[in-house]
PDB file of N, CA and C in Angstrom:
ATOM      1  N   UNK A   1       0.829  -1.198   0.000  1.00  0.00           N
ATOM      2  CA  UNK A   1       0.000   0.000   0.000  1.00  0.00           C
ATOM      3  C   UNK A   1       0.859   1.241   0.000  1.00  0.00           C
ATOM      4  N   UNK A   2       0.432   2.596  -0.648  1.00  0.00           N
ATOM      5  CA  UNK A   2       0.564   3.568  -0.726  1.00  0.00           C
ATOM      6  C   UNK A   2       0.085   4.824   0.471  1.00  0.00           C
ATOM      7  N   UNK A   3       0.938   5.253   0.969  1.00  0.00           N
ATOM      8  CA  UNK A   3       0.458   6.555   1.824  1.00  0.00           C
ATOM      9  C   UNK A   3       0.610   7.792   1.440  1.00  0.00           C
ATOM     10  N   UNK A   4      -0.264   8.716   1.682  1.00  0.00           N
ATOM     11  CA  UNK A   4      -0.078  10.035   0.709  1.00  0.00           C
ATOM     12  C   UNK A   4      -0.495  10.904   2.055  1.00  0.00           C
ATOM     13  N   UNK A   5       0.498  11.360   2.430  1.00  0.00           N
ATOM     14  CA  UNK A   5       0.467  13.281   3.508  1.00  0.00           C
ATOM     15  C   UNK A   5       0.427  13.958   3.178  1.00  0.00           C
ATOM     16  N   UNK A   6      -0.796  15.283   3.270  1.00  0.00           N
ATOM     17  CA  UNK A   6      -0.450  16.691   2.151  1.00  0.00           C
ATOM     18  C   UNK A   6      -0.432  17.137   3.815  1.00  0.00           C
ATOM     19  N   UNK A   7      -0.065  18.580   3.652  1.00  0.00           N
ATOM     20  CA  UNK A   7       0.028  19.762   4.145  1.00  0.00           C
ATOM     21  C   UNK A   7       0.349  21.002   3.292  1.00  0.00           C
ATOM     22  N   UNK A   8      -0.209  21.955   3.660  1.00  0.00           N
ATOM     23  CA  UNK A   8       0.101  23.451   3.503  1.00  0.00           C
ATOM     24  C   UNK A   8      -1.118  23.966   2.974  1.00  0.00           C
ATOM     25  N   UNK A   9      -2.671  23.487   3.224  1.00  0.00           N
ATOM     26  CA  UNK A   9      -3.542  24.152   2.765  1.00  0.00           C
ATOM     27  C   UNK A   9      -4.051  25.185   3.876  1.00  0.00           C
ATOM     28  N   UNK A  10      -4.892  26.007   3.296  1.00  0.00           N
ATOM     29  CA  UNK A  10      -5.081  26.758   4.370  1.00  0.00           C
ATOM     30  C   UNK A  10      -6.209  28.247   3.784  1.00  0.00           C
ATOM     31  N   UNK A  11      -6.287  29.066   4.431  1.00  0.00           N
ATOM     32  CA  UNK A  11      -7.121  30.558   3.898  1.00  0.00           C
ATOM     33  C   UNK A  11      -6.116  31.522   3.476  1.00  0.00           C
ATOM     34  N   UNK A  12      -6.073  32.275   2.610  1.00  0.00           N
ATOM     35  CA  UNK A  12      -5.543  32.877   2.228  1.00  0.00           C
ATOM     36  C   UNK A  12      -6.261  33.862   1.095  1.00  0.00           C
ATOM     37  N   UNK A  13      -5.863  35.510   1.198  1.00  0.00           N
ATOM     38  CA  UNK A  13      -7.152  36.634   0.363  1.00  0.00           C
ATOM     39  C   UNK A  13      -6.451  35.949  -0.936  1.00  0.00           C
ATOM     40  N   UNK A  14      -7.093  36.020  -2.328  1.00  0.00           N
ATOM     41  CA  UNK A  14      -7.161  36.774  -3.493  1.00  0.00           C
ATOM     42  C   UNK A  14      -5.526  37.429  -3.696  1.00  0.00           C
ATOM     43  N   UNK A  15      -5.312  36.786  -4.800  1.00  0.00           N
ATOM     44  CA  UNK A  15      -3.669  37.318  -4.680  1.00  0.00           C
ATOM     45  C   UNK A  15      -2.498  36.997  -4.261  1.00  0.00           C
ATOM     46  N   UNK A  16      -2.820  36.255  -3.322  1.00  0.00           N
ATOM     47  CA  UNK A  16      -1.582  35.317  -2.372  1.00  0.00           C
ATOM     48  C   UNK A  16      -1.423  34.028  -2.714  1.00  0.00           C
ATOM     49  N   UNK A  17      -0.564  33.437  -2.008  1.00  0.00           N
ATOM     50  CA  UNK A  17      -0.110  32.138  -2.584  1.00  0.00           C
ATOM     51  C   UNK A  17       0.305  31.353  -1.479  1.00  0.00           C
ATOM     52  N   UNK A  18       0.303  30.105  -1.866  1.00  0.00           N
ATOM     53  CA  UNK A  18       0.234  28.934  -0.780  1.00  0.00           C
ATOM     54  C   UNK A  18       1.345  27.664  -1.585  1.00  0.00           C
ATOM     55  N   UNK A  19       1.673  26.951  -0.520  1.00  0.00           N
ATOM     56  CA  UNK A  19       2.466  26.117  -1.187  1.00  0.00           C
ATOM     57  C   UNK A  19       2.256  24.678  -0.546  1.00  0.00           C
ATOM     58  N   UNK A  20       2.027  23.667  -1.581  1.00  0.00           N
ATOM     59  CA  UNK A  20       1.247  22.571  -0.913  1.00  0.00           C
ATOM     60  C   UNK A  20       2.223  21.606  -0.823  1.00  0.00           C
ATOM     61  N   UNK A  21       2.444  20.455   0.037  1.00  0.00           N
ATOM     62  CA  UNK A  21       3.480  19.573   0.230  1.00  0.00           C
ATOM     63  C   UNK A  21       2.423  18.142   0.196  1.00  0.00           C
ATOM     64  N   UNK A  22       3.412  17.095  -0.584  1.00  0.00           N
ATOM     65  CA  UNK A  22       2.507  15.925  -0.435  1.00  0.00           C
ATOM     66  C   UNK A  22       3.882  14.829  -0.292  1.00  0.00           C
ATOM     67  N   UNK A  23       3.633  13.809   0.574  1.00  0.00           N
ATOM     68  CA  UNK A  23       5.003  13.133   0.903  1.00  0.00           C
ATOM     69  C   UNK A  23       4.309  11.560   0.782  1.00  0.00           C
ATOM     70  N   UNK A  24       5.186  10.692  -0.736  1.00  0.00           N
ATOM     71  CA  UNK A  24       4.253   9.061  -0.122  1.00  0.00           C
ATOM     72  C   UNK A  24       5.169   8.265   0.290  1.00  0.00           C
ATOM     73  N   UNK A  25       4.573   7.424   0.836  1.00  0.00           N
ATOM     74  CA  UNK A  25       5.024   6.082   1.922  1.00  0.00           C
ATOM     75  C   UNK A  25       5.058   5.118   1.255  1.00  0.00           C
ATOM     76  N   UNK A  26       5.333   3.546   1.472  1.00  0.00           N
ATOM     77  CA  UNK A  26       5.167   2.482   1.278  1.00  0.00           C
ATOM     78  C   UNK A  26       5.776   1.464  -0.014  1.00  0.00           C
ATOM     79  N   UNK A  27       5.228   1.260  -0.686  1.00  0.00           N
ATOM     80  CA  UNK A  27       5.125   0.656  -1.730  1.00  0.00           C
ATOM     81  C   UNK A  27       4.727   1.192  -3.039  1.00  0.00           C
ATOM     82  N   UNK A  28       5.709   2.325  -3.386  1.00  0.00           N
ATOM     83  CA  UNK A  28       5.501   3.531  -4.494  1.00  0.00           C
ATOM     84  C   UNK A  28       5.690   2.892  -5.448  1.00  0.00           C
ATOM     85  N   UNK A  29       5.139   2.363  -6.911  1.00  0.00           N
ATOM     86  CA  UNK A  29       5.906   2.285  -7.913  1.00  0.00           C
ATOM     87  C   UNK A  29       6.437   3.182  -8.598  1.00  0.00           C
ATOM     88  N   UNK A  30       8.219   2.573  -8.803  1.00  0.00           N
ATOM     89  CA  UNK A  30       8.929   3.045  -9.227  1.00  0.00           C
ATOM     90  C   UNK A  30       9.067   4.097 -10.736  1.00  0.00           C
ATOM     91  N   UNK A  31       7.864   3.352 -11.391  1.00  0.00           N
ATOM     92  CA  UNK A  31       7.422   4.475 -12.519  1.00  0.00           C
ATOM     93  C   UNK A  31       5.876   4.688 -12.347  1.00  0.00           C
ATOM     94  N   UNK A  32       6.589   6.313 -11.632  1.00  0.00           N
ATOM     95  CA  UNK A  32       5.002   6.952 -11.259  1.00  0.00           C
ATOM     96  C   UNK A  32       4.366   8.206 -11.666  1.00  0.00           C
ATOM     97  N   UNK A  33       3.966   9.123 -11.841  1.00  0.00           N
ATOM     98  CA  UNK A  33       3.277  10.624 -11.739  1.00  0.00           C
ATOM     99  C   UNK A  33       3.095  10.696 -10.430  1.00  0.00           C
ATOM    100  N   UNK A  34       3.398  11.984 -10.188  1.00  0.00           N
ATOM    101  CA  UNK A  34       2.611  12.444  -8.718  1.00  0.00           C
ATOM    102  C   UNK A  34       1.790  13.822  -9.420  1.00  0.00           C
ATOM    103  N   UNK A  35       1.083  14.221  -8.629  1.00  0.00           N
ATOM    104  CA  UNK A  35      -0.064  15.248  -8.577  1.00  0.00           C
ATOM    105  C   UNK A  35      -0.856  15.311  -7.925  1.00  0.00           C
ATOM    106  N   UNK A  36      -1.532  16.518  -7.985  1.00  0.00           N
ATOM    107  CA  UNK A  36      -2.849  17.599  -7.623  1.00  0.00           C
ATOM    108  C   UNK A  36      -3.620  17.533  -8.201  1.00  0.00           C
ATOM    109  N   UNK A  37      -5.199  17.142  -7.488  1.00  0.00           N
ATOM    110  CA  UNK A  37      -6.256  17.108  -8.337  1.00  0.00           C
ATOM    111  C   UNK A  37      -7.031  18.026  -6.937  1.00  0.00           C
ATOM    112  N   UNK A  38      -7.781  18.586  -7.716  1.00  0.00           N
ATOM    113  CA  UNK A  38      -9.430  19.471  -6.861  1.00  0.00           C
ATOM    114  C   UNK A  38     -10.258  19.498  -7.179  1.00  0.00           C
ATOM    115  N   UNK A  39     -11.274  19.420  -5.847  1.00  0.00           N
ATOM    116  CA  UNK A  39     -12.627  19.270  -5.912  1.00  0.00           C
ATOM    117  C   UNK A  39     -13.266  20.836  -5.232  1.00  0.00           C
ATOM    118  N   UNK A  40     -13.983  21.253  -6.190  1.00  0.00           N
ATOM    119  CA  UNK A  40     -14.954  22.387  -5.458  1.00  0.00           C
ATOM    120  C   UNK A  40     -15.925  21.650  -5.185  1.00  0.00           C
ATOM    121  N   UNK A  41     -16.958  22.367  -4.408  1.00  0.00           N
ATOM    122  CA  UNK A  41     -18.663  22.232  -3.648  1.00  0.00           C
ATOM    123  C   UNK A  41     -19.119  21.994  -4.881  1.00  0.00           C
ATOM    124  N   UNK A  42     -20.174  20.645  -4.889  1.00  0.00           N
ATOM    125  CA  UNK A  42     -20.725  20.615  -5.847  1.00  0.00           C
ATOM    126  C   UNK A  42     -20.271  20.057  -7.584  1.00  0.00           C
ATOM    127  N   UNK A  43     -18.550  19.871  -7.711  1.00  0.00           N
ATOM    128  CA  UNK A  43     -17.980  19.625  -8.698  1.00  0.00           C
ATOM    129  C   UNK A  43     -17.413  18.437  -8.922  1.00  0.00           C
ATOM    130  N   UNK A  44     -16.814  17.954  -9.888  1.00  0.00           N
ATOM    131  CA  UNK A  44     -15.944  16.983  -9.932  1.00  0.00           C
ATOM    132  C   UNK A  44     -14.648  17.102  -9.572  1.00  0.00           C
ATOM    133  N   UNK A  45     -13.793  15.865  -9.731  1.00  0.00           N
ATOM    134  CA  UNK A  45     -12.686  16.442  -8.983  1.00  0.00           C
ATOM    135  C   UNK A  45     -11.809  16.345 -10.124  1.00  0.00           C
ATOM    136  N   UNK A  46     -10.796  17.124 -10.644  1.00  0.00           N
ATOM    137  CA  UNK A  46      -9.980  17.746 -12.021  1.00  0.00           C
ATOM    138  C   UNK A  46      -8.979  17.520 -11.854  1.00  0.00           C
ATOM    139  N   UNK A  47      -8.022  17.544 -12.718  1.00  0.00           N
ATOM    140  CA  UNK A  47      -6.326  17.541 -12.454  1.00  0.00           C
ATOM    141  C   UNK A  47      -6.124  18.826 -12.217  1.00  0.00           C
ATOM    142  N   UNK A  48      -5.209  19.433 -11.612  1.00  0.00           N
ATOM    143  CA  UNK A  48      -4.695  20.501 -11.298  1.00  0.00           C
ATOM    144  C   UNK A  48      -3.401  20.413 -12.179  1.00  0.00           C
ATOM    145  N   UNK A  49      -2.512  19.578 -11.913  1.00  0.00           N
ATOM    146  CA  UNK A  49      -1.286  19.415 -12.369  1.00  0.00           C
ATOM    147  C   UNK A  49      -0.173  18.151 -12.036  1.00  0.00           C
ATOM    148  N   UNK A  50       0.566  16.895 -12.779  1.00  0.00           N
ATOM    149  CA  UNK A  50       0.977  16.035 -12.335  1.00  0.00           C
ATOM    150  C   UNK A  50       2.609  16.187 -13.138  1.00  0.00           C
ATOM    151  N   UNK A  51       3.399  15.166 -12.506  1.00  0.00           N
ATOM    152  CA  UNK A  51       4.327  15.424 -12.816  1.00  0.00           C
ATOM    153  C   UNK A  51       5.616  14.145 -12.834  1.00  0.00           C
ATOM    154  N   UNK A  52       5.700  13.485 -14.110  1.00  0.00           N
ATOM    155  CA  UNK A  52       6.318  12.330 -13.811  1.00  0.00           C
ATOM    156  C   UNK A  52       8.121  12.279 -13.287  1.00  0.00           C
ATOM    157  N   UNK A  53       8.534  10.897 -12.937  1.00  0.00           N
ATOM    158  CA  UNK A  53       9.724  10.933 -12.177  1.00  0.00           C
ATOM    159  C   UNK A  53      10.848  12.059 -12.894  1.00  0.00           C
ATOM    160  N   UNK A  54      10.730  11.792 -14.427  1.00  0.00           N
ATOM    161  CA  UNK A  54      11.619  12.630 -15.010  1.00  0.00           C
ATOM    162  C   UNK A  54      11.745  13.818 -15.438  1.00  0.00           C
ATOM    163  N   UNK A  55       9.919  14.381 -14.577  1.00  0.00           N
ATOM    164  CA  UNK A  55       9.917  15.862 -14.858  1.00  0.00           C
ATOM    165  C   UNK A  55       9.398  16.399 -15.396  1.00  0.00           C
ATOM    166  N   UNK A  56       8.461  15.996 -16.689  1.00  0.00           N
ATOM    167  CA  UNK A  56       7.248  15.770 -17.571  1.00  0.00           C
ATOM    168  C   UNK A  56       6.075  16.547 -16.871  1.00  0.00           C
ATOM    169  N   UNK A  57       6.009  17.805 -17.012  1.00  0.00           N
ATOM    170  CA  UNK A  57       4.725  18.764 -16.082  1.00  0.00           C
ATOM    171  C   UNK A  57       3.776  18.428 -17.382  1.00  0.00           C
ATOM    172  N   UNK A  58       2.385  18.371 -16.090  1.00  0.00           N
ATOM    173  CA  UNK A  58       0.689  18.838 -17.152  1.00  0.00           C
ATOM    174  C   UNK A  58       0.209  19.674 -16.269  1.00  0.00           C
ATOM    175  N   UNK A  59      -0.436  20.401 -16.874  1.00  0.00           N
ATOM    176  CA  UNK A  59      -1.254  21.477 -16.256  1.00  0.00           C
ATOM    177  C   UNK A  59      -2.916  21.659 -16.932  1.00  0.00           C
ATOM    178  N   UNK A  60      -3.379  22.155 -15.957  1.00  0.00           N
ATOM    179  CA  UNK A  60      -4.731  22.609 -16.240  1.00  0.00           C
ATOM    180  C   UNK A  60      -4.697  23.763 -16.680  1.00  0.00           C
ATOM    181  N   UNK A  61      -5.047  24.197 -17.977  1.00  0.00           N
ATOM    182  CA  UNK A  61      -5.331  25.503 -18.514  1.00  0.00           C
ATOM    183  C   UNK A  61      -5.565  26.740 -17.098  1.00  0.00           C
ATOM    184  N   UNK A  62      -6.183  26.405 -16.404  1.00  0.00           N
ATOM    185  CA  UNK A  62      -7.295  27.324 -15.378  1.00  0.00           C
ATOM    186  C   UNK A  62      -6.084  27.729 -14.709  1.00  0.00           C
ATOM    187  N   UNK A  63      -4.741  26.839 -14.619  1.00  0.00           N
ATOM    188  CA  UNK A  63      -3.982  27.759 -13.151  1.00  0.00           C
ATOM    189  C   UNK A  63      -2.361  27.274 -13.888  1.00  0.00           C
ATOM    190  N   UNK A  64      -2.459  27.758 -15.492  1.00  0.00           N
ATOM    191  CA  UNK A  64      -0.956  27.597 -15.976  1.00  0.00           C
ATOM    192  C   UNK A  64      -0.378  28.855 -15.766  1.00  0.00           C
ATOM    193  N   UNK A  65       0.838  29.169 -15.499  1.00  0.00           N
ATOM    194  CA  UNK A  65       1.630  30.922 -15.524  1.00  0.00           C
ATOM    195  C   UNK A  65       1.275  30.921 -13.853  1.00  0.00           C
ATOM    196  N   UNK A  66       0.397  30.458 -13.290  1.00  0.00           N
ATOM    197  CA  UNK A  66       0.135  30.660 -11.702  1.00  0.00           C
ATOM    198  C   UNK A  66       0.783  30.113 -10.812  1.00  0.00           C
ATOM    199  N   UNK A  67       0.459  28.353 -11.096  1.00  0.00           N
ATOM    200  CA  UNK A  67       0.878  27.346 -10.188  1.00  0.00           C
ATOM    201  C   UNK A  67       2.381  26.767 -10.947  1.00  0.00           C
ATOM    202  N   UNK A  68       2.993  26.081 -10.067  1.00  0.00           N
ATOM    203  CA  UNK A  68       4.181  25.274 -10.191  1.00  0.00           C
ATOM    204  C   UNK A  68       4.111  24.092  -9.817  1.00  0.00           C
ATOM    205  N   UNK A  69       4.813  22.805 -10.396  1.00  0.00           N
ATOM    206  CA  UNK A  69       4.595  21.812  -9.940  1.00  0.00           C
ATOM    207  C   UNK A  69       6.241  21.165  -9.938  1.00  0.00           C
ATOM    208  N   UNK A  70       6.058  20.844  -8.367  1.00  0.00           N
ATOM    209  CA  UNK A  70       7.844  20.265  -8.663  1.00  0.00           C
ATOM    210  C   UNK A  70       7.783  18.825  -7.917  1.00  0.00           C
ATOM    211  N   UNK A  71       8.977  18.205  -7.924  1.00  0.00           N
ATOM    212  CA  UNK A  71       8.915  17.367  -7.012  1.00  0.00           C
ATOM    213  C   UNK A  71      10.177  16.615  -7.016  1.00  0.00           C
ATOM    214  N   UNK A  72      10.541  16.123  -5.363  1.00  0.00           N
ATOM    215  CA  UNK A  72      11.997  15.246  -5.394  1.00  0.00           C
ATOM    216  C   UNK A  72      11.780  13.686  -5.204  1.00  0.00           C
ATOM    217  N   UNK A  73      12.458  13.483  -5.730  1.00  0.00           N
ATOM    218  CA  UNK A  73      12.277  11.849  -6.233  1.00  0.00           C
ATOM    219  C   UNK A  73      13.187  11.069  -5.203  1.00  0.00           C
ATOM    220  N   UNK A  74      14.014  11.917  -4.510  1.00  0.00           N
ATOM    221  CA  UNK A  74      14.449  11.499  -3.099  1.00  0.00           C
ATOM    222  C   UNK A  74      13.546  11.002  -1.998  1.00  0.00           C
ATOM    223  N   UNK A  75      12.983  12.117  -1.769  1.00  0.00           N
ATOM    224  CA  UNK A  75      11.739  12.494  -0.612  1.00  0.00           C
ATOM    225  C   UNK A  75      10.666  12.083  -0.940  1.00  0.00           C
ATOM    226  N   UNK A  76      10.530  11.294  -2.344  1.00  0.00           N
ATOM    227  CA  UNK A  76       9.351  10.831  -2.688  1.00  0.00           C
ATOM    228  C   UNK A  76       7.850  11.997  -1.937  1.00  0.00           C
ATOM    229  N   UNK A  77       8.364  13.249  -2.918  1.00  0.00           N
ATOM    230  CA  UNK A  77       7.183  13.958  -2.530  1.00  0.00           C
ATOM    231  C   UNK A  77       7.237  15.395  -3.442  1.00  0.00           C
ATOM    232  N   UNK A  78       5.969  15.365  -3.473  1.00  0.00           N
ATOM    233  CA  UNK A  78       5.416  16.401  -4.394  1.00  0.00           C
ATOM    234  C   UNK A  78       4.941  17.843  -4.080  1.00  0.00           C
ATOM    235  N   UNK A  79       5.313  18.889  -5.121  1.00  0.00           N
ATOM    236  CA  UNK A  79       4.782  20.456  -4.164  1.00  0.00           C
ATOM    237  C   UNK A  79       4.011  20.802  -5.132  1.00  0.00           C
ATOM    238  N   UNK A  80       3.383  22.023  -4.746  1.00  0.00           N
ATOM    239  CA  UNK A  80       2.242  22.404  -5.467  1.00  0.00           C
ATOM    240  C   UNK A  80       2.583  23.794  -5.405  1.00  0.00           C
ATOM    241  N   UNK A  81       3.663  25.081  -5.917  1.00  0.00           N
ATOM    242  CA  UNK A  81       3.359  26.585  -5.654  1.00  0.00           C
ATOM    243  C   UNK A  81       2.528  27.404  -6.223  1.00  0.00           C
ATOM    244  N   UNK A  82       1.329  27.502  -5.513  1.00  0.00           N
ATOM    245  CA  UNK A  82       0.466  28.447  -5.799  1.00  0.00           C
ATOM    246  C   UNK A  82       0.030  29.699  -5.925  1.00  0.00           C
ATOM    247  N   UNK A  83       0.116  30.457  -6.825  1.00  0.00           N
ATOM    248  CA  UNK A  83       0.932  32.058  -6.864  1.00  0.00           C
ATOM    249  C   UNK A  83      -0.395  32.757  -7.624  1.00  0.00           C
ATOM    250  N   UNK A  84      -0.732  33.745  -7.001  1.00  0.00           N
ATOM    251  CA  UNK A  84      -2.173  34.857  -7.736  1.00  0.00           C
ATOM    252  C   UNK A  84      -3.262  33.930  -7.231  1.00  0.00           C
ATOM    253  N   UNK A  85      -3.316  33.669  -6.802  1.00  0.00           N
ATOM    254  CA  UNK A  85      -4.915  32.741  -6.024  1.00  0.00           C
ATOM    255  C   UNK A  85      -5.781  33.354  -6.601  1.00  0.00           C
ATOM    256  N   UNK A  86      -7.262  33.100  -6.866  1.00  0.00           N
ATOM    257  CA  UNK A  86      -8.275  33.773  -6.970  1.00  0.00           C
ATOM    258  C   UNK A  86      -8.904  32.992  -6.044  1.00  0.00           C
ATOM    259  N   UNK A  87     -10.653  33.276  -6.165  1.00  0.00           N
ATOM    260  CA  UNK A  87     -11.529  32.736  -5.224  1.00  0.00           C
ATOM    261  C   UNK A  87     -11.944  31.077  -6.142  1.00  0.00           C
ATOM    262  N   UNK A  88     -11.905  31.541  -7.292  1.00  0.00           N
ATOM    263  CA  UNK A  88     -12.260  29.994  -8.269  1.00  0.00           C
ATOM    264  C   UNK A  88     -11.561  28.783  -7.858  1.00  0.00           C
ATOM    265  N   UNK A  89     -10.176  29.028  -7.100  1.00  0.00           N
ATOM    266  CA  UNK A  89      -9.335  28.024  -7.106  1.00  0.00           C
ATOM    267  C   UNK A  89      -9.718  27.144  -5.477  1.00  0.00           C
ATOM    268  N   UNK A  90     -10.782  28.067  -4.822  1.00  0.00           N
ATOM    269  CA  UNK A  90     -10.790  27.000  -3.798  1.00  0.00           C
ATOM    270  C   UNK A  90     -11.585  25.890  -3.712  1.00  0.00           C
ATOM    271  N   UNK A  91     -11.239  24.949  -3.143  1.00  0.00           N
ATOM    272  CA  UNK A  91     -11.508  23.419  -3.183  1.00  0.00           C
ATOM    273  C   UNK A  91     -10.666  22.430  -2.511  1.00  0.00           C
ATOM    274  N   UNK A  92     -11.337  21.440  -1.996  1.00  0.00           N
ATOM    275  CA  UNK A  92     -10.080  20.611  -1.319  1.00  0.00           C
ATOM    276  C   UNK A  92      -9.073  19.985  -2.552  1.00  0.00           C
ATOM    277  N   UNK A  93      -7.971  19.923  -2.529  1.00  0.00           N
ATOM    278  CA  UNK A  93      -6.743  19.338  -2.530  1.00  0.00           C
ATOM    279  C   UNK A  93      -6.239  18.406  -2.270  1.00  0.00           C
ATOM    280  N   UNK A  94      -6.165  17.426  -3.981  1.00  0.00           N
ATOM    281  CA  UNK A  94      -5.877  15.796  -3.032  1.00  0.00           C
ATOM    282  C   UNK A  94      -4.454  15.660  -3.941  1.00  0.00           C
ATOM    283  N   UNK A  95      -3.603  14.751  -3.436  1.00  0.00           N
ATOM    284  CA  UNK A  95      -2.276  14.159  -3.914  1.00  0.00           C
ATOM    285  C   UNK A  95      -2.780  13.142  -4.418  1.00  0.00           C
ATOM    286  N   UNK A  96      -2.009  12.818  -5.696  1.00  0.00           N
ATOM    287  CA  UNK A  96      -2.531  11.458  -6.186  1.00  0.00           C
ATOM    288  C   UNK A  96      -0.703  10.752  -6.473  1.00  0.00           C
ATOM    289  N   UNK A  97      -0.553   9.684  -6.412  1.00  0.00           N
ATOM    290  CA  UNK A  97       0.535   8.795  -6.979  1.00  0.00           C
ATOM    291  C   UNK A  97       0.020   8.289  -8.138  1.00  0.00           C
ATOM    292  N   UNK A  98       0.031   7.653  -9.075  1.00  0.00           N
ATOM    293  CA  UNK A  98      -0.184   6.740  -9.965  1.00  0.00           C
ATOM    294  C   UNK A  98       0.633   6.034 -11.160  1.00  0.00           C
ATOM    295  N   UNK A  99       0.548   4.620 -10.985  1.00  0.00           N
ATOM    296  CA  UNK A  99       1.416   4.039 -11.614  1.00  0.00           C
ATOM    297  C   UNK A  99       1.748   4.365 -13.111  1.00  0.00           C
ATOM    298  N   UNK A 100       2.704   3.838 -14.003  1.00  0.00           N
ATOM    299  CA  UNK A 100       2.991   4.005 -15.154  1.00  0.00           C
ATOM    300  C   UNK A 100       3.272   3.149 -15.814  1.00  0.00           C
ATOM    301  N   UNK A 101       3.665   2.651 -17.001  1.00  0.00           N
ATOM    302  CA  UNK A 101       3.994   2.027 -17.546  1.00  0.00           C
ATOM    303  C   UNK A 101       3.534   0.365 -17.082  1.00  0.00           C
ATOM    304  N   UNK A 102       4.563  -0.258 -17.008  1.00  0.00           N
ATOM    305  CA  UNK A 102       4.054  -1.827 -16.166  1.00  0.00           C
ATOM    306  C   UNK A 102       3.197  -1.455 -15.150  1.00  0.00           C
ATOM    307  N   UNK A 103       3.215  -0.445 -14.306  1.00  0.00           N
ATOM    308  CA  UNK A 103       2.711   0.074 -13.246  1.00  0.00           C
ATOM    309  C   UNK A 103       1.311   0.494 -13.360  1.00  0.00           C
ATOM    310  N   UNK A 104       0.814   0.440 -14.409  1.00  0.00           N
ATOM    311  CA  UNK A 104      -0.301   1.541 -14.774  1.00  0.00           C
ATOM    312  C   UNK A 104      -1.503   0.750 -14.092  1.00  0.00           C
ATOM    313  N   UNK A 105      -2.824   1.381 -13.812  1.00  0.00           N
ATOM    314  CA  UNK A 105      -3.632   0.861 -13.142  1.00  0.00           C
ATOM    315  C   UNK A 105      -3.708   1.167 -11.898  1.00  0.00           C
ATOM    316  N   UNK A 106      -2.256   1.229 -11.179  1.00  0.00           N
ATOM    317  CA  UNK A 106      -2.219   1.594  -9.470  1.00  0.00           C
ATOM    318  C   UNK A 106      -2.018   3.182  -9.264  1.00  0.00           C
ATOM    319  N   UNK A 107      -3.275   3.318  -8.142  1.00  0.00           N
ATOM    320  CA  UNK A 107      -3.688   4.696  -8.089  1.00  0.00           C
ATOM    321  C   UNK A 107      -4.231   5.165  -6.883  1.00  0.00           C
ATOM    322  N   UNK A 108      -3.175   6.124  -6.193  1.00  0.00           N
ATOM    323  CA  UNK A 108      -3.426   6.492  -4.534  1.00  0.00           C
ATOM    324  C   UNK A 108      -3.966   7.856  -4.311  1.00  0.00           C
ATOM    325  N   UNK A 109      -4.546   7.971  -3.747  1.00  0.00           N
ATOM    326  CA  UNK A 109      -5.159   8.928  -3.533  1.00  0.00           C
ATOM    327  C   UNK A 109      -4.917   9.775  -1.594  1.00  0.00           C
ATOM    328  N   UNK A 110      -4.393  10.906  -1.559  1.00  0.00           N
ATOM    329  CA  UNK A 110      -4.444  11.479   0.164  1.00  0.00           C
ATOM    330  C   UNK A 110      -5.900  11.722   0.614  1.00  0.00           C
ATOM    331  N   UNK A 111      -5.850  11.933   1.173  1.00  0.00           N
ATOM    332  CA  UNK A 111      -7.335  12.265   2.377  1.00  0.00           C
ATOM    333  C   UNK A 111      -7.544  13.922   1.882  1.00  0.00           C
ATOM    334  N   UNK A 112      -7.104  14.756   1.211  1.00  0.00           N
ATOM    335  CA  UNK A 112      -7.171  16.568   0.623  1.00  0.00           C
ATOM    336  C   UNK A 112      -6.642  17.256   2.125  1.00  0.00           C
ATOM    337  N   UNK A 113      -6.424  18.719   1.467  1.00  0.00           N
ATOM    338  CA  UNK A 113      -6.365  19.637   2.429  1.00  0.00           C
ATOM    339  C   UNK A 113      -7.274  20.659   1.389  1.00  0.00           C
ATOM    340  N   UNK A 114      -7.672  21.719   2.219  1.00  0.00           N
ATOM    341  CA  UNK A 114      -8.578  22.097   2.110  1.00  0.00           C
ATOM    342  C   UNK A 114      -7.972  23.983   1.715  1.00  0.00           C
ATOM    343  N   UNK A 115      -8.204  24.349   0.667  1.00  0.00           N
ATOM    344  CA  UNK A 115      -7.724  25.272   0.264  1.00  0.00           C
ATOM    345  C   UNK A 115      -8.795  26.809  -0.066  1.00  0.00           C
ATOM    346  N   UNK A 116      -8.627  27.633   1.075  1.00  0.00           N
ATOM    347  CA  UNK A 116      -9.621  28.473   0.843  1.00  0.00           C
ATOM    348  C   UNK A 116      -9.440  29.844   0.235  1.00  0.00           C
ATOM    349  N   UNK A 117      -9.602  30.953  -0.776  1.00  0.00           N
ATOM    350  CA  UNK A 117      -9.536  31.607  -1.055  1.00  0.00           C
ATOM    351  C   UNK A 117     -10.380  32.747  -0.855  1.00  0.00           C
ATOM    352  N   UNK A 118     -10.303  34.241  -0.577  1.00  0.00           N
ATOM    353  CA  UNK A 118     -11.262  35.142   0.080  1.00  0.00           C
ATOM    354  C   UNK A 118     -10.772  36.041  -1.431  1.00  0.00           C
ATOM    355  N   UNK A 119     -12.425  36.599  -0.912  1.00  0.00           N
ATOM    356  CA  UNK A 119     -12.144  37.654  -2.264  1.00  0.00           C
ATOM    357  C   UNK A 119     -11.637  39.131  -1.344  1.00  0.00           C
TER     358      UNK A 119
END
């Protein structure tokens, strides 16, 4: 099994920026993506942005030029820098792992943090 820890969500006005940390545990496969997906009230839950071992960024149109997506393959863990916030962008915040290649199919999901934006 897979464990997924986020931290760094939180309130923050319109304009500001937050930076999200996601750290996994266990039994990672070795060819993986990590990423950010969100859910608003009422919505589905979207990619935000993922990012494979070798560095390979996707982004969601809605928060490209804004957000950053990095991650160390040491620490087996993923960041999220979130820069110009608006109010659209809040929603909980989940980390995802997911396998690749031979790997494909296996798919972890964190518990979210919860990301609030004020106008």
């Amino acid at each position: 099994q897979v464990q997924l820890v986020e931290s760094g969500g939180g309130l923050v006005q319109a304009g500001g920026s937050l930076r999200l940390s996601c750290t996994a545990s266990g039994s990672i496969p070795s060819n993986n993506a990590m990423g950010w997906y969100r859910q608003a009230p009422g919505k589905q839950r979207d990619l935000v942005a993922d990012i494979t071992r070798g560095g390979s960024r996707n982004y969601a149109d809605s928060v490209k030029g804004r957000f950053t997506i990095s991650r160390d393959n040491a620490k087996n863990t993923v960041y999220l820098q979130m820069n110009s916030l608006e109010p659209e962008d809040t929603a909980v915040y989940y980390c995802n792992v997911r396998g690749l290649g031979l790997s494909f199919g296996m798919d972890y999901w964190g518990k979210g943090t919860l990301v609030t934006v004020s106008s």
